[in-house]
Protein backbone atom coordinates (compact mmCIF):
# COMPACT_ATOMS: atom_id res chain seq x y z
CA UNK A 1 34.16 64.19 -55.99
CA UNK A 2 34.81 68.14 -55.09
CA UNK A 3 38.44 69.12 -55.09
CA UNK A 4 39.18 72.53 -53.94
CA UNK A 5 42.34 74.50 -52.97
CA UNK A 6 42.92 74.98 -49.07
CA UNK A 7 42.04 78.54 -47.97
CA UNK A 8 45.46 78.94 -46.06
CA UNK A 9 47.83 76.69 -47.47
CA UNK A 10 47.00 76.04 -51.05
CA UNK A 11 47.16 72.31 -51.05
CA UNK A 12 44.49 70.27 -53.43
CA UNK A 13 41.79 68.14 -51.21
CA UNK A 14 38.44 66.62 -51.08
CA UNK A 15 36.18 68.95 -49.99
CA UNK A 16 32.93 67.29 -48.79
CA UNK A 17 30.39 70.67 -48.64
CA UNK A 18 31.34 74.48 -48.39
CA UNK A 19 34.89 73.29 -46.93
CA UNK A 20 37.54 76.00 -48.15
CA UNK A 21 40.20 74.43 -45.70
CA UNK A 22 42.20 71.08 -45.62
CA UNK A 23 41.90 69.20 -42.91
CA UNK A 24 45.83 70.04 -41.49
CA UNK A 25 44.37 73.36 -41.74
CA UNK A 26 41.36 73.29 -39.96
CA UNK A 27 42.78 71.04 -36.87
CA UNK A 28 46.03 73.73 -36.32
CA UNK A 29 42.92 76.24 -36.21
CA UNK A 30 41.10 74.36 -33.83
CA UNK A 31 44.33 74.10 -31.59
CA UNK A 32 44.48 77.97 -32.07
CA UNK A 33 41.07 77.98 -31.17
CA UNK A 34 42.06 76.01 -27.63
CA UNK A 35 44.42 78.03 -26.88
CA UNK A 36 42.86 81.23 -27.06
CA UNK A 37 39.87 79.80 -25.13
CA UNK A 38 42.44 78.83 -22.10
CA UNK A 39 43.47 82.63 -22.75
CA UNK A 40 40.50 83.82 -22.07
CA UNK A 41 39.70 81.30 -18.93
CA UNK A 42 42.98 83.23 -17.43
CA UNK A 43 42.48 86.47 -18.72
CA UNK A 44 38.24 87.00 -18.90
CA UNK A 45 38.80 90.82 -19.25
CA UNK A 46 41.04 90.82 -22.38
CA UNK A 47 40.13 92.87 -25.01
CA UNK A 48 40.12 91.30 -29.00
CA UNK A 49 43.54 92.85 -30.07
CA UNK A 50 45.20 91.53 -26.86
CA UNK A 51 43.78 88.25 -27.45
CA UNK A 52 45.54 88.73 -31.05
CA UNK A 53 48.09 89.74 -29.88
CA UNK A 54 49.08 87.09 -27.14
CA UNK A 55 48.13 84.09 -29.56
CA UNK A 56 49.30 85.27 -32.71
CA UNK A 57 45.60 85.21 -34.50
CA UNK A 58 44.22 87.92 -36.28
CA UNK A 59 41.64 90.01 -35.07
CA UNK A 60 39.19 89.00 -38.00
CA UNK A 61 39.48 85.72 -36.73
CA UNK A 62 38.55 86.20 -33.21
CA UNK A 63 35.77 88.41 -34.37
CA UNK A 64 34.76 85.06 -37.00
CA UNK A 65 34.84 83.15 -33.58
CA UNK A 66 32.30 85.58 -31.46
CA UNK A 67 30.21 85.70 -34.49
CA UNK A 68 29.90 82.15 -34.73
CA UNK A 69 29.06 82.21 -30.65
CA UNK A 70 32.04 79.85 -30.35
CA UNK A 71 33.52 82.87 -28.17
CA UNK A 72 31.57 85.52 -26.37
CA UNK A 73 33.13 88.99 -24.26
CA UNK A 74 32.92 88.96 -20.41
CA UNK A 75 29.91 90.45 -18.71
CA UNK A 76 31.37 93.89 -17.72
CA UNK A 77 33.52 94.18 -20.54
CA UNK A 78 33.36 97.59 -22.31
CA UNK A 79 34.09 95.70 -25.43
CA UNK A 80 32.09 94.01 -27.70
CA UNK A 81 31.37 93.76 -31.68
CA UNK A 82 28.71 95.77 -33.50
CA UNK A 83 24.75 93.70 -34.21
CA UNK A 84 24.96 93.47 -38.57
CA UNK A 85 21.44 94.67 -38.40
CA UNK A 86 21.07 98.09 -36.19
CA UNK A 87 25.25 98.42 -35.33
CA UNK A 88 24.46 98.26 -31.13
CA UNK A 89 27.34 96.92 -29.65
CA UNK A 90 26.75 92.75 -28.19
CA UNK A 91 28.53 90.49 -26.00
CA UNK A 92 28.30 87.25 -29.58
CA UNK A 93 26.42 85.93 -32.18
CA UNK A 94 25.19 88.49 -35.03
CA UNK A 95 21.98 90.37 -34.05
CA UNK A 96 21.22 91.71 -30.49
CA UNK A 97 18.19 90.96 -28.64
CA UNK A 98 15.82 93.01 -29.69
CA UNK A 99 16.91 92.49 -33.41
CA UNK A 100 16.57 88.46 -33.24
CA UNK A 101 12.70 89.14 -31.99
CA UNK A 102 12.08 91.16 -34.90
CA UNK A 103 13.68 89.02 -37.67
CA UNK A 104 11.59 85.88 -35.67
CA UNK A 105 8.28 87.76 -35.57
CA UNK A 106 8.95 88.52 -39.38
CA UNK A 107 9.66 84.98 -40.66
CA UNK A 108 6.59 83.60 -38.18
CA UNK A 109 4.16 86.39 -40.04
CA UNK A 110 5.76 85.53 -43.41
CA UNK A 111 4.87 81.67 -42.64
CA UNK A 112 1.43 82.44 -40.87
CA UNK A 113 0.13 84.56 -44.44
CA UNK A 114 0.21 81.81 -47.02
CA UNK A 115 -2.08 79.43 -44.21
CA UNK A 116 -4.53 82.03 -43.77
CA UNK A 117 -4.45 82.97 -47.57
CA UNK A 118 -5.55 78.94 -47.65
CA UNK A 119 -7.94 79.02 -45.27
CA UNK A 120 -9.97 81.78 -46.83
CA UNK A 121 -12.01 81.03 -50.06
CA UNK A 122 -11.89 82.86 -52.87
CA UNK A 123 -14.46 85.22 -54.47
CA UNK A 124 -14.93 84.74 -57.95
CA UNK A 125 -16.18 87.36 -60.14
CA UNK A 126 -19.01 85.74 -62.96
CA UNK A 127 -18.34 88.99 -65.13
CA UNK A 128 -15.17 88.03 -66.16
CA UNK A 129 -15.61 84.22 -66.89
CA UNK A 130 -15.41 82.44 -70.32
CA UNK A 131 -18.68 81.12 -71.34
CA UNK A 132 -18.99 78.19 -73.73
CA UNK A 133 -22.23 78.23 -75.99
């Protein structure tokens, strides 16, 4: 059994994995969650710190939100939060575009190299082997 302290509240409970809040915790931050998503369904041009402002949630935690691609900006907003890998500004999530391709293409050649290392036999060199007598 994991017991942890609550994030927010300090209260002992049963965490089952990476949990850090209770569960009275996390459901008043998934009502905060609702409400700024009806927010944002009235007001689809806000920007982050009137969103804060308006439902009384930090700006971290709206950011924590679009990160997570539980929350993304308007199409022709001028706002937006910055890609962790190259800093261009996106709509959600944590890379942009062209950044997601490249990380892909990386991991697929990183998985492809160890099959074709397989594939190809080895050339043994008879110089350097031990010879029994």
């Amino acid at each position: 059994m994991n017991v942890s302290n609550c994030r927010t509240c300090g209260r002992l409970f049963n965490a089952l994995a990476d949990e850090r809040l209770c569960p009275a915790c996390r459901r008043a931050l998934d009502d905060k969650f609702q409400e700024v998503k009806a927010y944002l369904d009235e007001h689809m041009n806000a920007t982050v710190e009137e969103v804060s402002r308006e439902n009384e949630v930090s700006v971290k935690q709206i950011k924590q939100w679009i990160r997570e691609e539980r929350l993304t900006f308007a199409e022709g907003s001028l706002d937006g939060i910055e890609c962790e890998r190259c800093g261009k500004l996106i709509r959600t999530g944590r890379f942009c575009d062209e950044c997601k391709s490249q990380v892909a293409s990386n991991l697929m050649s990183a998985y492809d190299k160890p099959a074709q290392a397989a594939k190809e036999p080895e050339k043994r060199d008879n110089k350097n082997r031990m010879r029994f007598l």
